[in-house]
Protein backbone atom coordinates (compact mmCIF):
# COMPACT_ATOMS: atom_id res chain seq x y z
CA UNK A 1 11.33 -46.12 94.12
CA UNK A 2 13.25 -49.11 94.44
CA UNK A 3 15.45 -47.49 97.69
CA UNK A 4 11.91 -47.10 99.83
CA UNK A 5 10.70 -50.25 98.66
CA UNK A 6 14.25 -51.47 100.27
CA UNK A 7 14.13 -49.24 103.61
CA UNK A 8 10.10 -50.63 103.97
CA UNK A 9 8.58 -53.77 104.49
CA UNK A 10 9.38 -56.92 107.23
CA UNK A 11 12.29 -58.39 107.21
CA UNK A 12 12.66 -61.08 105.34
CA UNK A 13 10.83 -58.79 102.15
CA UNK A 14 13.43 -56.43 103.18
CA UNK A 15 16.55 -58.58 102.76
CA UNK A 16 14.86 -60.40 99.59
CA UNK A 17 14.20 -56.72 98.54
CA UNK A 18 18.17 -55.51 99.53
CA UNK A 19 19.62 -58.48 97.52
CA UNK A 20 17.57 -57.54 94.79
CA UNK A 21 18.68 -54.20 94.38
CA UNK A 22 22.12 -54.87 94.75
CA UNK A 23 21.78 -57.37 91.90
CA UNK A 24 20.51 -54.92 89.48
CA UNK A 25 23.23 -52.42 90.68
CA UNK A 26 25.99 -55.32 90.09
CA UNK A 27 24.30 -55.57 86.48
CA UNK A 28 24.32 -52.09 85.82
CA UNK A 29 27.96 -52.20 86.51
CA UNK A 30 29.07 -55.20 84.64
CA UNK A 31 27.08 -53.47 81.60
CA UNK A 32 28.76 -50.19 82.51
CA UNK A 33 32.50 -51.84 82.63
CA UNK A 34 31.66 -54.03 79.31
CA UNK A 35 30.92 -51.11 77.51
CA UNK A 36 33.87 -49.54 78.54
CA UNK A 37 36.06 -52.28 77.24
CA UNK A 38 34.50 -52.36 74.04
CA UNK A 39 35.03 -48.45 73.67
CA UNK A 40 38.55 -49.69 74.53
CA UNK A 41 38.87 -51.95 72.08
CA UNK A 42 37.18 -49.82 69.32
CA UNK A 43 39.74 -46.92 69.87
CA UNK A 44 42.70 -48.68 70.10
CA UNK A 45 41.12 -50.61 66.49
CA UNK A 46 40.54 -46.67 65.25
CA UNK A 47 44.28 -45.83 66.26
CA UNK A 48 45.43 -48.42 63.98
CA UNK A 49 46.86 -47.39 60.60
CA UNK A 50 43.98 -48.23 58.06
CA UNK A 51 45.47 -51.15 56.08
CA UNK A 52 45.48 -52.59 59.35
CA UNK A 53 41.91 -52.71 60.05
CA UNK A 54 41.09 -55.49 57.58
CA UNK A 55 37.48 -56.87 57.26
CA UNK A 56 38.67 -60.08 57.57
CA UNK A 57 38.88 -60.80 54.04
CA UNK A 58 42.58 -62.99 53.62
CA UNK A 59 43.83 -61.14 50.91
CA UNK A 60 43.15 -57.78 52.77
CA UNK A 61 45.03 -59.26 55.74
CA UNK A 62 48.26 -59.70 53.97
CA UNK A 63 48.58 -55.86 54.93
CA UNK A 64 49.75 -57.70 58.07
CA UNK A 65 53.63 -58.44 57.91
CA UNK A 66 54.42 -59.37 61.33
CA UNK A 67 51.57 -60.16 64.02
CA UNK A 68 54.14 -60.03 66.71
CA UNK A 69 55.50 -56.82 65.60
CA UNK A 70 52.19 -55.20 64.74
CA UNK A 71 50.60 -56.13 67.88
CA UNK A 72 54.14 -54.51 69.67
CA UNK A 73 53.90 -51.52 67.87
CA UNK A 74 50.25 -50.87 68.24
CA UNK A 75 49.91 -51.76 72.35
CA UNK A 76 50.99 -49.76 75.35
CA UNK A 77 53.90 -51.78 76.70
CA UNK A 78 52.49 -53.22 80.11
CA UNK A 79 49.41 -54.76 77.88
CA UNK A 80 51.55 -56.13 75.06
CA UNK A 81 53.70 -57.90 78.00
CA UNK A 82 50.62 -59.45 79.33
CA UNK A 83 49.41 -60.53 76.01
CA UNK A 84 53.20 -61.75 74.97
CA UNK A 85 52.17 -64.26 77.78
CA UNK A 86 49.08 -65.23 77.04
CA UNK A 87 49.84 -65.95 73.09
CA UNK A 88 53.35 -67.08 73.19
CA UNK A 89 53.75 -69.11 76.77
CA UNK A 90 56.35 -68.59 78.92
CA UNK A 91 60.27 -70.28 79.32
CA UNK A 92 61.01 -71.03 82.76
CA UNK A 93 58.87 -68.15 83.93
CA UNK A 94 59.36 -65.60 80.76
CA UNK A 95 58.69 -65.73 76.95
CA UNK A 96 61.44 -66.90 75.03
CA UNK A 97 64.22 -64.27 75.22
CA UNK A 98 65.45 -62.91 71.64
CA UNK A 99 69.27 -63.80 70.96
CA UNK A 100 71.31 -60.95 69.56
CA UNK A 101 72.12 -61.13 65.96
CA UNK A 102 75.74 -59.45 64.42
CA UNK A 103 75.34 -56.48 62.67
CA UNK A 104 77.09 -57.92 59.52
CA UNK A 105 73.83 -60.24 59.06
CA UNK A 106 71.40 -57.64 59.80
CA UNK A 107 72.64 -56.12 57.14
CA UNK A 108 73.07 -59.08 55.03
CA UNK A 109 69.17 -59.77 55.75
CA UNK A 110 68.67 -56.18 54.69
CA UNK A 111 70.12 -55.76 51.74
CA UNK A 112 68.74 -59.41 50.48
CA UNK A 113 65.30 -58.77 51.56
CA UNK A 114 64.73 -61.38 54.03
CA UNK A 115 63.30 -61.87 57.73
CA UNK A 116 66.30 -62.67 60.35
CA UNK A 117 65.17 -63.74 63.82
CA UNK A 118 66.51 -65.55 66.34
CA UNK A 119 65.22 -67.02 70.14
CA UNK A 120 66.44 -69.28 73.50
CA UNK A 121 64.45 -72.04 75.05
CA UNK A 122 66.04 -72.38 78.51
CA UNK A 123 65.83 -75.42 80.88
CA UNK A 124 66.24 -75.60 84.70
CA UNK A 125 69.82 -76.49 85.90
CA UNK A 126 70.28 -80.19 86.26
CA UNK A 127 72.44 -81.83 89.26
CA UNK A 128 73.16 -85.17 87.24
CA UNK A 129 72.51 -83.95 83.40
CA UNK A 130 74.86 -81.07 81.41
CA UNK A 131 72.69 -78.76 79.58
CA UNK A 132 72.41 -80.21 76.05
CA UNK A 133 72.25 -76.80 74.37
CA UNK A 134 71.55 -77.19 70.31
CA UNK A 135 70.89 -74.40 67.87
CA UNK A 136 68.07 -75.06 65.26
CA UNK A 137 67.09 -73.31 62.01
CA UNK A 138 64.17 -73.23 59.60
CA UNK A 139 64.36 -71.38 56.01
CA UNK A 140 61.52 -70.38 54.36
CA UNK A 141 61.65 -68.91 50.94
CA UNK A 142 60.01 -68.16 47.19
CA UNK A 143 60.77 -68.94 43.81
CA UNK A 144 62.95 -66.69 41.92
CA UNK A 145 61.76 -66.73 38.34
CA UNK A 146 58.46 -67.19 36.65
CA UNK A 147 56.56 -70.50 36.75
CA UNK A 148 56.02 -69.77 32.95
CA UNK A 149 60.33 -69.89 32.59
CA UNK A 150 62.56 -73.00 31.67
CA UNK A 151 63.20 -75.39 34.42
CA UNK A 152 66.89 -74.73 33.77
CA UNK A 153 65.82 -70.41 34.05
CA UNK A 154 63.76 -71.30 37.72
CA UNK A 155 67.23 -73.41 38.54
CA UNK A 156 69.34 -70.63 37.80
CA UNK A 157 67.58 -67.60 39.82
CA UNK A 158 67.42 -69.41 43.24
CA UNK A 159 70.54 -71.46 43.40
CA UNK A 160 72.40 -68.15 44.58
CA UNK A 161 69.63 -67.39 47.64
CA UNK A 162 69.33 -70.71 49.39
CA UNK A 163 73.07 -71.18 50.11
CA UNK A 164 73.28 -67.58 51.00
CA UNK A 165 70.26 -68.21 53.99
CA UNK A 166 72.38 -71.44 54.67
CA UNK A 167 75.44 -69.42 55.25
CA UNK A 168 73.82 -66.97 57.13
CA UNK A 169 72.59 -70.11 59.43
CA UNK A 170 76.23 -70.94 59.84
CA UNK A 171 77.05 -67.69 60.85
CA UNK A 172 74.20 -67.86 63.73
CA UNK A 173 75.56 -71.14 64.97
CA UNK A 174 73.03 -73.16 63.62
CA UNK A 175 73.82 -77.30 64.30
CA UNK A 176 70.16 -78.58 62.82
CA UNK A 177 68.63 -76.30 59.75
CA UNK A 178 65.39 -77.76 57.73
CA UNK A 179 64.35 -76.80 54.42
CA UNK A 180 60.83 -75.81 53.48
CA UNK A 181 58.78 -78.59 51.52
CA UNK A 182 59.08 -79.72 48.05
CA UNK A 183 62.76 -78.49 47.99
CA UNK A 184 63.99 -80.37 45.15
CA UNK A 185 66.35 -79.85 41.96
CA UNK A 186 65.79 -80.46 37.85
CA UNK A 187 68.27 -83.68 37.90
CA UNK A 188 68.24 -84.61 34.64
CA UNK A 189 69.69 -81.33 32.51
CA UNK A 190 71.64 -80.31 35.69
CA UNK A 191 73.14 -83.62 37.00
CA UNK A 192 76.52 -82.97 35.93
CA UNK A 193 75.77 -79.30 37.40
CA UNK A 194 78.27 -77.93 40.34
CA UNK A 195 75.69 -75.40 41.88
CA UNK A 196 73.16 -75.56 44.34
CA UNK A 197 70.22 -76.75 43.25
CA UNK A 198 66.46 -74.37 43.31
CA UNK A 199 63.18 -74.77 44.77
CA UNK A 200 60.55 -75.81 42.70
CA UNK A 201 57.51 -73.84 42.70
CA UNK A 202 54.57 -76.03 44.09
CA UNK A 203 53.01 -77.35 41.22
CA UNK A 204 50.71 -79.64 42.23
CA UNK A 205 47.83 -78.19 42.44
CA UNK A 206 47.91 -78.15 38.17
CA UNK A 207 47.69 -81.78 38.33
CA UNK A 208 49.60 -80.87 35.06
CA UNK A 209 53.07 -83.74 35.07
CA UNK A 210 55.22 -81.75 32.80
CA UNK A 211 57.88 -80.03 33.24
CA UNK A 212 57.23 -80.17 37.05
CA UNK A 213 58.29 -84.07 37.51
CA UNK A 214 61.33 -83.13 36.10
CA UNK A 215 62.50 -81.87 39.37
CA UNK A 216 61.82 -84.69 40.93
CA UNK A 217 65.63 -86.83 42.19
CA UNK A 218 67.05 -89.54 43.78
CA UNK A 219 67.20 -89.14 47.03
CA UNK A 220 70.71 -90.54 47.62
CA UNK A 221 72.77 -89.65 45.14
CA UNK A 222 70.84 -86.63 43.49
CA UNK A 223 72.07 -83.39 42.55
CA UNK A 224 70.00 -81.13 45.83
CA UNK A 225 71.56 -84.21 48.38
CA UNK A 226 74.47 -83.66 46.65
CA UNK A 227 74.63 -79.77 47.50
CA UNK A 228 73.24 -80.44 51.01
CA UNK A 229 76.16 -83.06 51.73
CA UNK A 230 79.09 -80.25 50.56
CA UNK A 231 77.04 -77.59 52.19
CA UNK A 232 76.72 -79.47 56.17
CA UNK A 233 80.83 -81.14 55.75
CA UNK A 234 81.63 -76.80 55.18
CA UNK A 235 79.35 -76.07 58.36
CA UNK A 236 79.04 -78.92 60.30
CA UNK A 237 75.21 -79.01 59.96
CA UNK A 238 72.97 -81.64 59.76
CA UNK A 239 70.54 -80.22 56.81
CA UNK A 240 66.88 -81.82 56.65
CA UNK A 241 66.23 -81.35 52.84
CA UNK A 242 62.36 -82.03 51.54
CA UNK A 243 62.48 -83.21 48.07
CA UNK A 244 60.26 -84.85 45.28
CA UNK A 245 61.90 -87.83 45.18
CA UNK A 246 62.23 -90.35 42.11
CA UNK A 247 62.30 -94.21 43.13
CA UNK A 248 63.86 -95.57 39.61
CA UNK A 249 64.28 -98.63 41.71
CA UNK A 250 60.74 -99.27 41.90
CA UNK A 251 59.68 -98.46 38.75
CA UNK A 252 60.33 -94.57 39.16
CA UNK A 253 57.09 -93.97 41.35
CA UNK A 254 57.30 -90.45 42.97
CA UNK A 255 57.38 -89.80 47.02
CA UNK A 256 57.33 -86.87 48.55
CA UNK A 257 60.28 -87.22 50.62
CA UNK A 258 62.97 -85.47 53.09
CA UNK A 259 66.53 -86.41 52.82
CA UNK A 260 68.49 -85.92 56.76
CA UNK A 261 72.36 -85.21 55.94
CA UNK A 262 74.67 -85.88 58.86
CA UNK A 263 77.01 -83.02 59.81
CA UNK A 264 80.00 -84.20 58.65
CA UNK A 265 78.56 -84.44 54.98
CA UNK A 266 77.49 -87.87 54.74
CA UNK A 267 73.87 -89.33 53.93
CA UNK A 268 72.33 -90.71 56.87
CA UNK A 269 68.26 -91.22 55.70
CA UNK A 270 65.07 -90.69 54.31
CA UNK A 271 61.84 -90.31 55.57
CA UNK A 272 58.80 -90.20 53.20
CA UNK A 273 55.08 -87.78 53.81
CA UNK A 274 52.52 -90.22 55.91
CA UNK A 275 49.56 -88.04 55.25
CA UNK A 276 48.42 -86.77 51.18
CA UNK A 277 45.53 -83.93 51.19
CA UNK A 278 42.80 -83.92 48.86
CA UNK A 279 41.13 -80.72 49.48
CA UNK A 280 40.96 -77.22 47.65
CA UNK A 281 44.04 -77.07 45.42
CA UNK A 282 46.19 -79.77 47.17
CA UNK A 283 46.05 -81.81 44.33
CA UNK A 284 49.07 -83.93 45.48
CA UNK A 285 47.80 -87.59 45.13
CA UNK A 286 48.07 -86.76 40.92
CA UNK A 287 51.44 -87.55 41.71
CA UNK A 288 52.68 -89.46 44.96
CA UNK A 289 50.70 -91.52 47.58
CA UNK A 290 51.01 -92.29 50.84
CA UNK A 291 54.37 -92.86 52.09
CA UNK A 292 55.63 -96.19 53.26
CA UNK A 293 58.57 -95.68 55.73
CA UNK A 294 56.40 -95.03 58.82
CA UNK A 295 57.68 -92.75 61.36
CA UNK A 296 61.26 -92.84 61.40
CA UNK A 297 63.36 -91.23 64.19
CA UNK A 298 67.16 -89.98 63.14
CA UNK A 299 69.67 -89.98 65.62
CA UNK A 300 72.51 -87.08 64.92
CA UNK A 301 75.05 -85.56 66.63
CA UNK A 302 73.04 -83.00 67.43
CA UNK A 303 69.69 -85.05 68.91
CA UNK A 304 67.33 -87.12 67.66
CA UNK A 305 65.05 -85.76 64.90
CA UNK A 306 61.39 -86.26 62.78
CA UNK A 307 59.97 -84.87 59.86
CA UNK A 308 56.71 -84.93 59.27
CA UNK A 309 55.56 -83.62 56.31
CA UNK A 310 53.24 -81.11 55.52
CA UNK A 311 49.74 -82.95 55.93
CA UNK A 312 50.97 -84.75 58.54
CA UNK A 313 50.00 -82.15 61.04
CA UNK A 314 46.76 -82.35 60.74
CA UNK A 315 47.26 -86.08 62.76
CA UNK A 316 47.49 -85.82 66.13
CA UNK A 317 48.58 -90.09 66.14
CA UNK A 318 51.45 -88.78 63.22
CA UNK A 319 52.61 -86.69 65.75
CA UNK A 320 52.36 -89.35 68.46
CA UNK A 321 54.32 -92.36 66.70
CA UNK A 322 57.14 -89.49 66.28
CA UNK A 323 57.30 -88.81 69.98
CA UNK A 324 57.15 -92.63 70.98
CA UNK A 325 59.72 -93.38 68.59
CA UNK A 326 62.27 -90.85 70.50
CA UNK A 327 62.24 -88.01 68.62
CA UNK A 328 63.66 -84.80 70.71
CA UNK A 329 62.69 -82.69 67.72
CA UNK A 330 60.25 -83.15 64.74
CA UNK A 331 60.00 -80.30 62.15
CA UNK A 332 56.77 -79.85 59.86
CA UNK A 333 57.97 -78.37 56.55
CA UNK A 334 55.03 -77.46 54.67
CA UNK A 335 53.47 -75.34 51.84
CA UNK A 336 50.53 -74.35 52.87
CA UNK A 337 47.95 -71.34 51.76
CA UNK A 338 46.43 -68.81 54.32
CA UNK A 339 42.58 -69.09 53.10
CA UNK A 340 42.76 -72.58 53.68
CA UNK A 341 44.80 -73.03 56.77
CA UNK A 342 46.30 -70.04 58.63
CA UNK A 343 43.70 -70.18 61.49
CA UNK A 344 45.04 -73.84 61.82
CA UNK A 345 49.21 -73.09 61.50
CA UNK A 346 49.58 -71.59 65.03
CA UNK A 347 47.77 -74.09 66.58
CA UNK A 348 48.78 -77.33 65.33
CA UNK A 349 52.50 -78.02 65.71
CA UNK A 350 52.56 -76.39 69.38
CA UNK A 351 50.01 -78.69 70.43
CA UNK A 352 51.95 -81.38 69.25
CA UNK A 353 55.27 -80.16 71.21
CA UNK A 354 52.88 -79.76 74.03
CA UNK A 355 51.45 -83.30 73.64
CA UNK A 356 54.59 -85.38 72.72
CA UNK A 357 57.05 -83.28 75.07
CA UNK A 358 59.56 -82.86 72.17
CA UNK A 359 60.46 -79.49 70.44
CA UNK A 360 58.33 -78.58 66.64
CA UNK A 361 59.88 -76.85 64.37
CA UNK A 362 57.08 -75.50 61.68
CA UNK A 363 58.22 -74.30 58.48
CA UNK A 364 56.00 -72.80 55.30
CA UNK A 365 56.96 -71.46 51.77
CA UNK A 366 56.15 -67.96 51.37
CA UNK A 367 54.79 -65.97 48.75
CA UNK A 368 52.06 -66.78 45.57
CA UNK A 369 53.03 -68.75 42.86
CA UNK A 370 50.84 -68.48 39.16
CA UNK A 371 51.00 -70.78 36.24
CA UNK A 372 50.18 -70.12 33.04
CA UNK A 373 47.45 -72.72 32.71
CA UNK A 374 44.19 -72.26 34.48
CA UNK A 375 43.02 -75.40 36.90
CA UNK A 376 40.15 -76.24 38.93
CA UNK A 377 39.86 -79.01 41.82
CA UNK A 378 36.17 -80.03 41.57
CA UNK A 379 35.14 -77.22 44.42
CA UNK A 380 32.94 -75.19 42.81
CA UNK A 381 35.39 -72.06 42.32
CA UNK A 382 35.87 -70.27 38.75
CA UNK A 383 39.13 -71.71 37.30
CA UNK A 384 42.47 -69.75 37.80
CA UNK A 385 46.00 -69.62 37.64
CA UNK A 386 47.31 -69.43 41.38
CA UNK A 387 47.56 -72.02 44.48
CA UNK A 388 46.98 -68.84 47.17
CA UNK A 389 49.27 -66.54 49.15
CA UNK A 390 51.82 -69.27 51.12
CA UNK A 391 51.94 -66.84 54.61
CA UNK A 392 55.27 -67.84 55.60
CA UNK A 393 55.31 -67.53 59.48
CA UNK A 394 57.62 -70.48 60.34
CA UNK A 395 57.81 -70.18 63.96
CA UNK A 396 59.45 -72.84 66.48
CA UNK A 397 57.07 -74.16 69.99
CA UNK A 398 58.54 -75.74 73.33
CA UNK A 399 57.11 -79.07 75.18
CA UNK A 400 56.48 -76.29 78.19
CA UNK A 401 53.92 -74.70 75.65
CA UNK A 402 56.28 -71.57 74.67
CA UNK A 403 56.97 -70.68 71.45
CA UNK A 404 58.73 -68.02 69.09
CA UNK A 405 56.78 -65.08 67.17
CA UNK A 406 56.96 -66.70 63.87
CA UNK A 407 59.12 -64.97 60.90
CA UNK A 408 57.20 -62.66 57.95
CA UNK A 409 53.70 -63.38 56.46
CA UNK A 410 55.50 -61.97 53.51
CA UNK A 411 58.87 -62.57 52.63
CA UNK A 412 61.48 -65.20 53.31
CA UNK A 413 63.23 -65.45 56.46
CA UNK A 414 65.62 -67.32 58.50
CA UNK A 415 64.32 -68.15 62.38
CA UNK A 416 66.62 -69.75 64.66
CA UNK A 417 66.17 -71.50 68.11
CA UNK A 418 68.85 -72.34 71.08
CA UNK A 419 67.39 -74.95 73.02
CA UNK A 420 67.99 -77.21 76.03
CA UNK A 421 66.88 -80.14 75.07
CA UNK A 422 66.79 -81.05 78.74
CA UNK A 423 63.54 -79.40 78.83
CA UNK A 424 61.70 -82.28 76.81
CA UNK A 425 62.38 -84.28 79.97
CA UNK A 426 61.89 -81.70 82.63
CA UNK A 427 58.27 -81.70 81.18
CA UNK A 428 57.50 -84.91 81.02
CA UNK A 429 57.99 -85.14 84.52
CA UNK A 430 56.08 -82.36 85.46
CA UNK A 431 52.88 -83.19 83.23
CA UNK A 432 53.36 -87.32 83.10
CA UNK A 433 51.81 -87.46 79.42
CA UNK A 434 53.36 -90.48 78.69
CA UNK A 435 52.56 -92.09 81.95
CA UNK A 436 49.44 -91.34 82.47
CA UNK A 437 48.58 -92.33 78.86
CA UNK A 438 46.81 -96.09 77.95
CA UNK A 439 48.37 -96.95 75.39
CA UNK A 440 46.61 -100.49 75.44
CA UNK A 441 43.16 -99.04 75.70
CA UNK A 442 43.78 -97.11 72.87
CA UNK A 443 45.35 -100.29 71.10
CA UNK A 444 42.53 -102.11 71.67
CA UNK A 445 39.93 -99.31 70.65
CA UNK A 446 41.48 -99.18 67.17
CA UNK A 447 41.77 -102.74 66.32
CA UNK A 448 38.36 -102.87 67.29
CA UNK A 449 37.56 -99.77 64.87
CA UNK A 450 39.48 -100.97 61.92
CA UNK A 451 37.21 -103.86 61.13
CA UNK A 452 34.35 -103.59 59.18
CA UNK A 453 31.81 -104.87 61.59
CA UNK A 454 32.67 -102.41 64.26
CA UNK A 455 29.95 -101.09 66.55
CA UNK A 456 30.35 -97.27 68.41
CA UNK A 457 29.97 -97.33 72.13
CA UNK A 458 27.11 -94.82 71.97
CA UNK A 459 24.83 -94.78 74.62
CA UNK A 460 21.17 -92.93 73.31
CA UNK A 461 18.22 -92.03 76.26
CA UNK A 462 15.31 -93.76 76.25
CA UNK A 463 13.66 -90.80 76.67
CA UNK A 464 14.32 -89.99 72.87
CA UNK A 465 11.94 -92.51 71.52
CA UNK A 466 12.33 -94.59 68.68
């Protein structure tokens, strides 16, 4: 019916008629080609291997090592290239290339059960500038002993795994490696100790003090900085350790802090968290507050470096002051929990290489943690005995918005980055961020919004009424 209504009629019905018609064949199409992409999309979801196909639910999703991986595995080759894109960026024209790792540490990673993976940021040959090529690591681990043990029991079982991932570092070159948050040492049993010092488990969400303040150290002359100093002199490393620091010179008030140990074993700085959460179990203001060093830069032999801590991320003006202050790299150790903020980890510290032209290093703890006393945090939830699953997935992101697959949901792991650190320039250049930013208009907006009689620029229509 609707061709002879199309070959009938004067003209003007006819082409009104003809345009009609080939609207409602386009539509038919579209729904036609739609419907093939979600038949598509449901068969390659069928193909999957069943643990795979989660509802959604976070604790099914843990089935989920490696999202890189699984999504490698489970795509033809041309799509997962096309995708690679698309979710990781691209390096002077291609995602970051994988470096080759010796055998003798593949099997090292093996037989100690932990992720080994290693990348190159690349930068465009310079007439007037040498490539300033520096390898980076981040270490992300779990506790090796029951929360329920002695202090000196949790000491003993991980003092043996973090200088074997620092070795392994080492052995990949590494010139810059960070520690995860809240790496800290019990100081007061142990400070005549020789060993390296453990991770505590991340206690804070107990709001219970004891024992878990006794790992809590000085920041200088503690037992963890003192392991970090003979550990960089032996590999000429600058190590970025996150502790719980003790201030007995002010009255022994607790920071969370990170301690930056120049290469050739000697103490150059602190740095202390900007940002303290207080939501779900993130019970951290029970024992530090807001840090009060601001947003110091180091500068090393190896580049100028940030830490910002944890929270921090969630700042887009933390992550600013960093940039403006010089920093060529800022790394965000962290412990964070994947039903409160995995959606957010991906997202967050590769915008901020994006947005301050500098290189992010993101680093979380891995694994769950129980204690043996149940605790609540006002939210409404039955009381229990563990902070969440920490997801791991420590990943590293380039100002040119490319980043690395990030290491295992699951267990610990060792990711390493070559970079050109010529590339924070190159960018800026390209994009003019910091030049085309107004930096007084800003200025100006929040001094106005600081004080207390402060008035938003909104604008209503009249035509809403009163």
């Amino acid at each position: 019916m609707l061709v002879s209504c199309v070959l009938f009629g004067n003209p003007l019905q006819n082409i009104c008629k003809r345009l009609c018609a080939l609207y409602s064949l386009y539509a038919v199409w579209v729904e036609i080609y739609t419907l093939k992409i979600i038949q598509k999309t449901q068969v390659l979801v069928l193909q999957l291997p069943e643990k795979l196909q989660t509802s959604g639910n976070m604790s099914n999703s843990l089935a989920v090592d490696d999202v890189y991986k699984t999504l490698k595995e489970h795509l033809p080759e041309d799509k997962f290239k096309e995708l690679e894109g698309v979710l990781y960026g691209y390096n002077c024209g291609s995602p970051v290339q994988s470096i080759s790792i010796p055998q003798k540490l593949l099997l090292l990673a093996q037989s100690e059960d932990f992720d080994i993976q290693a990348y190159r940021f690349t930068a465009a040959k310079e007439q007037l500038r040498e490539p300033r090529i520096v390898r980076l690591g981040l270490i992300q681990n779990s506790i090796h002993a029951k929360t329920t043990d002695p202090v000196a029991t949790q000491y003993a079982a991980i003092e043996r795994r973090i200088e074997t991932l620092i070795d392994a570092a080492a052995e990949m070159g590494v010139n810059v490696v960070c520690l995860q948050e809240a790496w800290s040492v019990y100081y007061v049993l142990f400070r005549t100790c020789s060993h390296p010092p453990t991770a505590m488990p991340f206690a804070f969400c107990t709001r219970e003090k004891q024992p878990w303040l006794e790992f809590a150290m000085d920041a200088e002359t503690g037992l963890a900085t003192r392991f970090c100093q003979r550990m960089a002199k032996k590999h000429n490393m600058v190590i970025v350790s996150p502790i719980l620091e003790r201030d007995a010179t002010h009255g022994d008030v607790i920071w969370n802090t990170a301690v930056i140990i120049g290469n050739q074993g000697n103490y150059i700085g602190k740095t202390r968290k900007n940002h303290i959460p207080r939501v779900g179990d993130f019970n951290e203001s029970t024992y530090y507050m807001e840090g009060d060093t601001g947003h110091r830069v180091f500068e090393t032999a190896f580049g100028k470096i940030a830490v910002n801590i944890c929270y921090g991320r969630h700042h887009p003006l933390n992550w600013m002051a960093y940039g403006l202050n010089g920093a060529e790299i800022v790394f965000n150790p962290s412990a964070t929990v994947g039903a409160l903020s995995e959606p957010l980890w991906a997202i967050e510290g590769r915008n901020a290489s994006i947005a301050n032209s500098y290189f992010v290093g993101c680093i979380n703890r891995v694994g769950t943690e129980s204690f043996p006393n149940e605790f609540t945090s006002a939210d409404g939830k039955p009381a229990h005995k563990d902070f969440g699953h920490f997801y791991g997935s420590s990943y590293f992101g380039g100002p040119d918005a490319s980043r690395t697959p990030g290491l295992s949901r699951t267990k610990e792991g060792l990711m390493v980055a070559e970079v050109d650190l010529n590339l924070n320039r190159q960018v800026r250049d390209k994009w003019g961020y910091q030049m085309t930013a107004r930096y007084p208009m800003y200025a100006d907006f929040l001094r106005e919004y600081k004080e207390p009689d402060y008035q938003p620029q909104l604008i209503r229509d009249p035509g809403l009424g009163k």
